[in-house]
N, C-alpha and C. Protein backbone atom coordinates (compact mmCIF):
# COMPACT_ATOMS: atom_id res chain seq x y z
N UNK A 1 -8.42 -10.42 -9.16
CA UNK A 1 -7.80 -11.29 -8.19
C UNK A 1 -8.04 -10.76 -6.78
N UNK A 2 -8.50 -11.49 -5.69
CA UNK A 2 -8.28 -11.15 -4.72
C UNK A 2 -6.97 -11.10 -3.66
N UNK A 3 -6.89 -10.85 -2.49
CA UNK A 3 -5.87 -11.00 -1.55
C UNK A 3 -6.04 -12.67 -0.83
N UNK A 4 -4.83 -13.14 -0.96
CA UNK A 4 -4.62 -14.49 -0.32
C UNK A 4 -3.76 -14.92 0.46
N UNK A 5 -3.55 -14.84 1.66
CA UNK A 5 -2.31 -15.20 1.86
C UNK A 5 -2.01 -16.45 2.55
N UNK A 6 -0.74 -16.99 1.71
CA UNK A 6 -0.55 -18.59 1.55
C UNK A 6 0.56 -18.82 2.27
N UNK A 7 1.47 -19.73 2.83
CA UNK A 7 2.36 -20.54 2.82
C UNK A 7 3.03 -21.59 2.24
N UNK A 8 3.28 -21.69 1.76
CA UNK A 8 4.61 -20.89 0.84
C UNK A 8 3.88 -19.79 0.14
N UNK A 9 4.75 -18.69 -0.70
CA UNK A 9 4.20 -18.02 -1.14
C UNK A 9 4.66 -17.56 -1.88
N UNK A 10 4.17 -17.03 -3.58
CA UNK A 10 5.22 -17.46 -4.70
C UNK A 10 5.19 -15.65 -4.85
N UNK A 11 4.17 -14.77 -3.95
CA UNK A 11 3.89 -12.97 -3.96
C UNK A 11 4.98 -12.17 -3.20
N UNK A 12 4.80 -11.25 -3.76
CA UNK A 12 5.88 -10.13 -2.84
C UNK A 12 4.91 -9.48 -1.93
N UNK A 13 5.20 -9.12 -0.61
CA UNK A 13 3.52 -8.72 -0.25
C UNK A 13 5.03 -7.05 0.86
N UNK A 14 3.74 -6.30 0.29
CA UNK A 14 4.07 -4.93 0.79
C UNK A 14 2.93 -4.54 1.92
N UNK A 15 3.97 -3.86 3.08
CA UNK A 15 3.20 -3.22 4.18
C UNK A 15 3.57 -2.05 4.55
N UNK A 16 2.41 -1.17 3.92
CA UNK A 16 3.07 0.11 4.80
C UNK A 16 1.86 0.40 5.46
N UNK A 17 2.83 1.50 6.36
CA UNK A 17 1.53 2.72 7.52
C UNK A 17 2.27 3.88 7.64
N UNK A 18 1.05 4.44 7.21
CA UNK A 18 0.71 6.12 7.49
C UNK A 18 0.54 6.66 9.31
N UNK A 19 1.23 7.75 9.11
CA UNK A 19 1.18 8.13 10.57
C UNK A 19 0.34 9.25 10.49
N UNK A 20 -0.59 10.06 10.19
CA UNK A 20 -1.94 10.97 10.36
C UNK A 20 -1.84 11.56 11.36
N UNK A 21 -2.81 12.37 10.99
CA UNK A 21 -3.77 12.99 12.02
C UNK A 21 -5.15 13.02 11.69
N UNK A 22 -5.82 13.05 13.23
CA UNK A 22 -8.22 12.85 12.42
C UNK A 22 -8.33 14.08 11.30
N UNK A 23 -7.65 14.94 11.13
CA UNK A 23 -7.94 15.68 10.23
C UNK A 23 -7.36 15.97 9.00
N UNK A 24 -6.61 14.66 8.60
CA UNK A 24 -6.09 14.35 7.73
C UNK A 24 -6.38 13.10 7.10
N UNK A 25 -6.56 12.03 8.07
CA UNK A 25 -6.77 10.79 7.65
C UNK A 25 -8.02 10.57 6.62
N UNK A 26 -9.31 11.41 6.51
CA UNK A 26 -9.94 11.09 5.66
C UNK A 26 -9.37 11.49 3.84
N UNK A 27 -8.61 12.60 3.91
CA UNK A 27 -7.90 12.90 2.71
C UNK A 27 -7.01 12.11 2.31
N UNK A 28 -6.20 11.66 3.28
CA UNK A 28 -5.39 10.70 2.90
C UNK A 28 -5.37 9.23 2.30
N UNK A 29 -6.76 8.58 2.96
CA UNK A 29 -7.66 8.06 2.27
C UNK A 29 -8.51 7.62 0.96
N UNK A 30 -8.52 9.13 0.86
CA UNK A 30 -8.96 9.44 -0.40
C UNK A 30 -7.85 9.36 -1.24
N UNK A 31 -7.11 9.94 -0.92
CA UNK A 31 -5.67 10.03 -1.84
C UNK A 31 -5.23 8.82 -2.16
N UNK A 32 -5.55 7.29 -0.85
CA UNK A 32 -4.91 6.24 -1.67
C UNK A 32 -5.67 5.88 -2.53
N UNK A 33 -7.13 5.77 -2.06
CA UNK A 33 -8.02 5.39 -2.42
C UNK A 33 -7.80 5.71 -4.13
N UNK A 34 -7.64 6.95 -4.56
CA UNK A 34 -7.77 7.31 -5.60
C UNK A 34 -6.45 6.93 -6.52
N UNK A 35 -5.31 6.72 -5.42
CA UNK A 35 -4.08 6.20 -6.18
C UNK A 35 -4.35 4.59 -6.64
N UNK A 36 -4.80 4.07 -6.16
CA UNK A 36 -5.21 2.26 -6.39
C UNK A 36 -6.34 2.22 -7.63
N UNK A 37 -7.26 3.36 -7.43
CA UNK A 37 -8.04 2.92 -8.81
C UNK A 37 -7.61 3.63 -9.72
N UNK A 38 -7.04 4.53 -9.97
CA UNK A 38 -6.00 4.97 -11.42
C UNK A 38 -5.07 4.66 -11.62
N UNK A 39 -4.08 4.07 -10.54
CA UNK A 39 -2.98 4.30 -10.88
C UNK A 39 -2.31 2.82 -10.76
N UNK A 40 -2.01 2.45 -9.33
CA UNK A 40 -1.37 0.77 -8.64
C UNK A 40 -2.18 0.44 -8.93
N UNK A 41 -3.19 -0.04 -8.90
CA UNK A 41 -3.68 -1.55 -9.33
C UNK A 41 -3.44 -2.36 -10.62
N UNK A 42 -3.20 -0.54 -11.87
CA UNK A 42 -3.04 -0.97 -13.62
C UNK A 42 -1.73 -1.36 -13.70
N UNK A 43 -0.65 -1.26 -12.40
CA UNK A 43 0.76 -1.76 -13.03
C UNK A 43 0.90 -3.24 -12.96
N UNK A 44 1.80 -3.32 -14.00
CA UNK A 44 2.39 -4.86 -14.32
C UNK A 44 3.06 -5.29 -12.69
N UNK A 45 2.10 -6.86 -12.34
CA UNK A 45 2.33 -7.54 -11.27
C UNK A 45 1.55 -7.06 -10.16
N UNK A 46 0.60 -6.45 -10.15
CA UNK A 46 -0.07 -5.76 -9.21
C UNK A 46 -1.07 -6.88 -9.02
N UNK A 47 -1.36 -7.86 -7.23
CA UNK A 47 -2.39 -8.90 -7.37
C UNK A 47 -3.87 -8.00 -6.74
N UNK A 48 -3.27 -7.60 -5.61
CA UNK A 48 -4.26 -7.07 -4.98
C UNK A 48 -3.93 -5.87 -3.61
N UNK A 49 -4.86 -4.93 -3.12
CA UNK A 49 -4.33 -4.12 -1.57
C UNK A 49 -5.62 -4.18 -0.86
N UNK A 50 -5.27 -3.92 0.37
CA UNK A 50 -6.44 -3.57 1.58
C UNK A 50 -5.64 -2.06 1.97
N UNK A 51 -6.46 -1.17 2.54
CA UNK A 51 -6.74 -0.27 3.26
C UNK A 51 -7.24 -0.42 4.55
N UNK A 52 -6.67 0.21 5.57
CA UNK A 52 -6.93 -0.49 6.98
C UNK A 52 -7.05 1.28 7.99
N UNK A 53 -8.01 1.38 8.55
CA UNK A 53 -8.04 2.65 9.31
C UNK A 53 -8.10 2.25 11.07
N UNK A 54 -6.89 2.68 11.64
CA UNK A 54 -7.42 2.56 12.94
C UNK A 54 -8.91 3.49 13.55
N UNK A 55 -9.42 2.95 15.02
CA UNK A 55 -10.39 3.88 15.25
C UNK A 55 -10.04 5.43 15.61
N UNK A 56 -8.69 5.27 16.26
CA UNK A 56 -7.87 7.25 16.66
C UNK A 56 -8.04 8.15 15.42
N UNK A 57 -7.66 7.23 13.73
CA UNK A 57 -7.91 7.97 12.56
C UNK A 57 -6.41 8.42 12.66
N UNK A 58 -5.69 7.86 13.68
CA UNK A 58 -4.09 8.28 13.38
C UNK A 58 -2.81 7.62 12.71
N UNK A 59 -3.55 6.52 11.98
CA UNK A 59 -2.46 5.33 11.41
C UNK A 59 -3.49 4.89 10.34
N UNK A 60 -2.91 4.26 8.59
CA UNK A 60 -3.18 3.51 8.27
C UNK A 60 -2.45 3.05 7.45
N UNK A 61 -3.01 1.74 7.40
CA UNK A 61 -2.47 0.65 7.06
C UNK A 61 -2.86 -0.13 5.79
N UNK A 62 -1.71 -0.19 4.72
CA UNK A 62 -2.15 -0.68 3.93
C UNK A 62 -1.33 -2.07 3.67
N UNK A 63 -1.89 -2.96 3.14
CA UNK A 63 -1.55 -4.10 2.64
C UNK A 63 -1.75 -4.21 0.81
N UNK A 64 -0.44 -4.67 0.41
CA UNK A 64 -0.13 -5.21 -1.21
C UNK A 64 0.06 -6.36 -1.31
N UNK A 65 -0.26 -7.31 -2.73
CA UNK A 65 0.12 -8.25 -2.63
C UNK A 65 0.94 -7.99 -4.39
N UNK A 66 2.34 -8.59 -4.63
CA UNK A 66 2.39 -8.25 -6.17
C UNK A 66 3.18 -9.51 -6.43
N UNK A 67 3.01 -9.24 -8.05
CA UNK A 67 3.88 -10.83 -8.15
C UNK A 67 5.19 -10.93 -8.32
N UNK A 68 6.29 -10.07 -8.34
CA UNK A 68 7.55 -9.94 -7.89
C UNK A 68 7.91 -8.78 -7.25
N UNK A 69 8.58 -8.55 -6.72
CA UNK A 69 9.33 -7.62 -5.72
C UNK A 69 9.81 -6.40 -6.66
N UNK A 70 10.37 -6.56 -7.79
CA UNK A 70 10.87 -6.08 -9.43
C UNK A 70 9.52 -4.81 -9.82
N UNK A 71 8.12 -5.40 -9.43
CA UNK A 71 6.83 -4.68 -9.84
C UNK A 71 6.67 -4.05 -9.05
N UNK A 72 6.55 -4.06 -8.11
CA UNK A 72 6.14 -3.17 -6.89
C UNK A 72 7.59 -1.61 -7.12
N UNK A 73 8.98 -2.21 -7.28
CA UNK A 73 10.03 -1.44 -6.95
C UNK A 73 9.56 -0.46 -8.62
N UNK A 74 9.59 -1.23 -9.36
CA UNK A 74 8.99 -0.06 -10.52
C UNK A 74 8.07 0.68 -10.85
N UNK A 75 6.56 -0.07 -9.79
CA UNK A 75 5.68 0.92 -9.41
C UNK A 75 5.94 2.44 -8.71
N UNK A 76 6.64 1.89 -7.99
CA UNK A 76 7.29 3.37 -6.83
C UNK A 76 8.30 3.86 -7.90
N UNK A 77 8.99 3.33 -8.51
CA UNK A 77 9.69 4.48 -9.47
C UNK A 77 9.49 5.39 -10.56
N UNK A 78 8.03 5.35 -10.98
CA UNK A 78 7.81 5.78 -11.92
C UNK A 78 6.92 7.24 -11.62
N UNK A 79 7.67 8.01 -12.48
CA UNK A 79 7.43 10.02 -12.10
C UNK A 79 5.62 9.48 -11.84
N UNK A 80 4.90 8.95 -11.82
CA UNK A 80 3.08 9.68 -11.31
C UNK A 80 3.22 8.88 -9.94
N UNK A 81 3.69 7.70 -9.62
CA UNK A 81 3.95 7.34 -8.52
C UNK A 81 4.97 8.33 -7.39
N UNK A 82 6.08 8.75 -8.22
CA UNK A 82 6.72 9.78 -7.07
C UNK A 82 6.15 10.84 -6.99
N UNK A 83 5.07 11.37 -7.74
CA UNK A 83 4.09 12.81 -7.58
C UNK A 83 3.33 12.49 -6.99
N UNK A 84 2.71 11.18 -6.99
CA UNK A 84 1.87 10.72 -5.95
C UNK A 84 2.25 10.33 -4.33
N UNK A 85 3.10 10.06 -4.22
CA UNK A 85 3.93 9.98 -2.99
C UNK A 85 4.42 11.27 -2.30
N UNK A 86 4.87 12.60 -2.93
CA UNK A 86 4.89 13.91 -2.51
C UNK A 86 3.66 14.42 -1.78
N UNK A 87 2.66 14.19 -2.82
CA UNK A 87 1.27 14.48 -2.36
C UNK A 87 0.82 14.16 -0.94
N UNK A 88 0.82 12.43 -0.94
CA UNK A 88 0.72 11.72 0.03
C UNK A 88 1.43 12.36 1.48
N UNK A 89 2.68 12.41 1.32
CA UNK A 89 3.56 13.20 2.15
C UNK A 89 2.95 13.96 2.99
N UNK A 90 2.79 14.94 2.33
CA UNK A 90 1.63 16.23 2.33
C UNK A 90 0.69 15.94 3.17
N UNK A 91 -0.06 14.54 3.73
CA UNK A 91 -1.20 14.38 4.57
C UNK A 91 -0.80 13.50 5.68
N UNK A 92 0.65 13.35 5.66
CA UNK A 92 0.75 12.69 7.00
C UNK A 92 2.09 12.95 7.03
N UNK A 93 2.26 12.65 8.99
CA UNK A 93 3.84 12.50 9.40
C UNK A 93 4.90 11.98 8.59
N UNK A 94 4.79 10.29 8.82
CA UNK A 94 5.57 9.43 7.78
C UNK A 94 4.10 8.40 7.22
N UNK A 95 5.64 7.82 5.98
CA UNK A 95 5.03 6.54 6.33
C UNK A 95 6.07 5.85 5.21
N UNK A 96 5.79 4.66 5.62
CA UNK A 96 6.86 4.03 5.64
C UNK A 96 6.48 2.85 4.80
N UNK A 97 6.92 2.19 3.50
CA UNK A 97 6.59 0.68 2.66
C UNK A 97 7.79 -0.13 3.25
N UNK A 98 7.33 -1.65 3.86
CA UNK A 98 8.35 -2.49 3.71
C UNK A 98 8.03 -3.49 3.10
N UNK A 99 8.77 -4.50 2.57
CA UNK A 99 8.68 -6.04 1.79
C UNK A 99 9.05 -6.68 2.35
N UNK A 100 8.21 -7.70 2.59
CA UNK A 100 7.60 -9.14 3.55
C UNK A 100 7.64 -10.09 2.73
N UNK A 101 8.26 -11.35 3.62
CA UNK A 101 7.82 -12.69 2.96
C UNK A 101 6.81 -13.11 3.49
N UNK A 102 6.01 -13.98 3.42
CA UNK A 102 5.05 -14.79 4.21
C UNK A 102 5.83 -16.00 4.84
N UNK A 103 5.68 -15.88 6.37
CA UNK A 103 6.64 -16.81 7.29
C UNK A 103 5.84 -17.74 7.66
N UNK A 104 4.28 -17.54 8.28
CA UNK A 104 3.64 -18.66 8.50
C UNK A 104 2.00 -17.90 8.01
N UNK A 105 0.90 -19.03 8.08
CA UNK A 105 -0.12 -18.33 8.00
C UNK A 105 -1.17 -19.31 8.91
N UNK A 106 -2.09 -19.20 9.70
CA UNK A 106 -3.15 -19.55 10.48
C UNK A 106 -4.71 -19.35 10.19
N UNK A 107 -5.60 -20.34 10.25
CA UNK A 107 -6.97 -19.85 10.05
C UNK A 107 -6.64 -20.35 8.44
């Protein structure tokens, strides 16, 4: 499945960002990178994510799309997800997941 985003919208869509540093951001990277193909993408309700790098290399940004709010909250609860999130920790300042509705969409 790809990423779509609709109006109305029947997805739970998650946004977080990483706060870095250039000498972190490529590990960190890697780290999601490597969390999405082993790990989030195989859980139940998982549609799709983007990865987003500013050019400073001091923020990124990821985008989720899942199919209830219920999947995503049990993704993050489960012990390889919170070992994976320690880790994560580990390569940046913060960062922060919030849950979004889709309010309007353009284009």
């Amino acid at each position: 499945m790809t990423t779509t985003i609709r109006y109305p919208s029947t997805v739970q869509t998650v946004i977080t960002t990483f706060e870095t540093s250039p000498g972190d951001c490529q590990d960190l990277l890697d780290a999601l990178t490597e969390a999405y193909d082993q790990f989030i993408s195989k859980q139940p309700g998982f549609i799709a994510a983007g990865l987003h790098v500013n050019d400073a290399q001091t923020r990124i940004a990821n985008y989720s799309q899942w199919q209830r709010r219920d999947d995503f909250q049990a993704m993050l609860r489960s012990d390889e997800m919170r070992e994976r999130n320690r880790q994560l920790s580990a390569l940046c300042r913060s960062f922060e997941p919030v849950l979004y509705d889709v309010a309007a969409t353009f284009g």
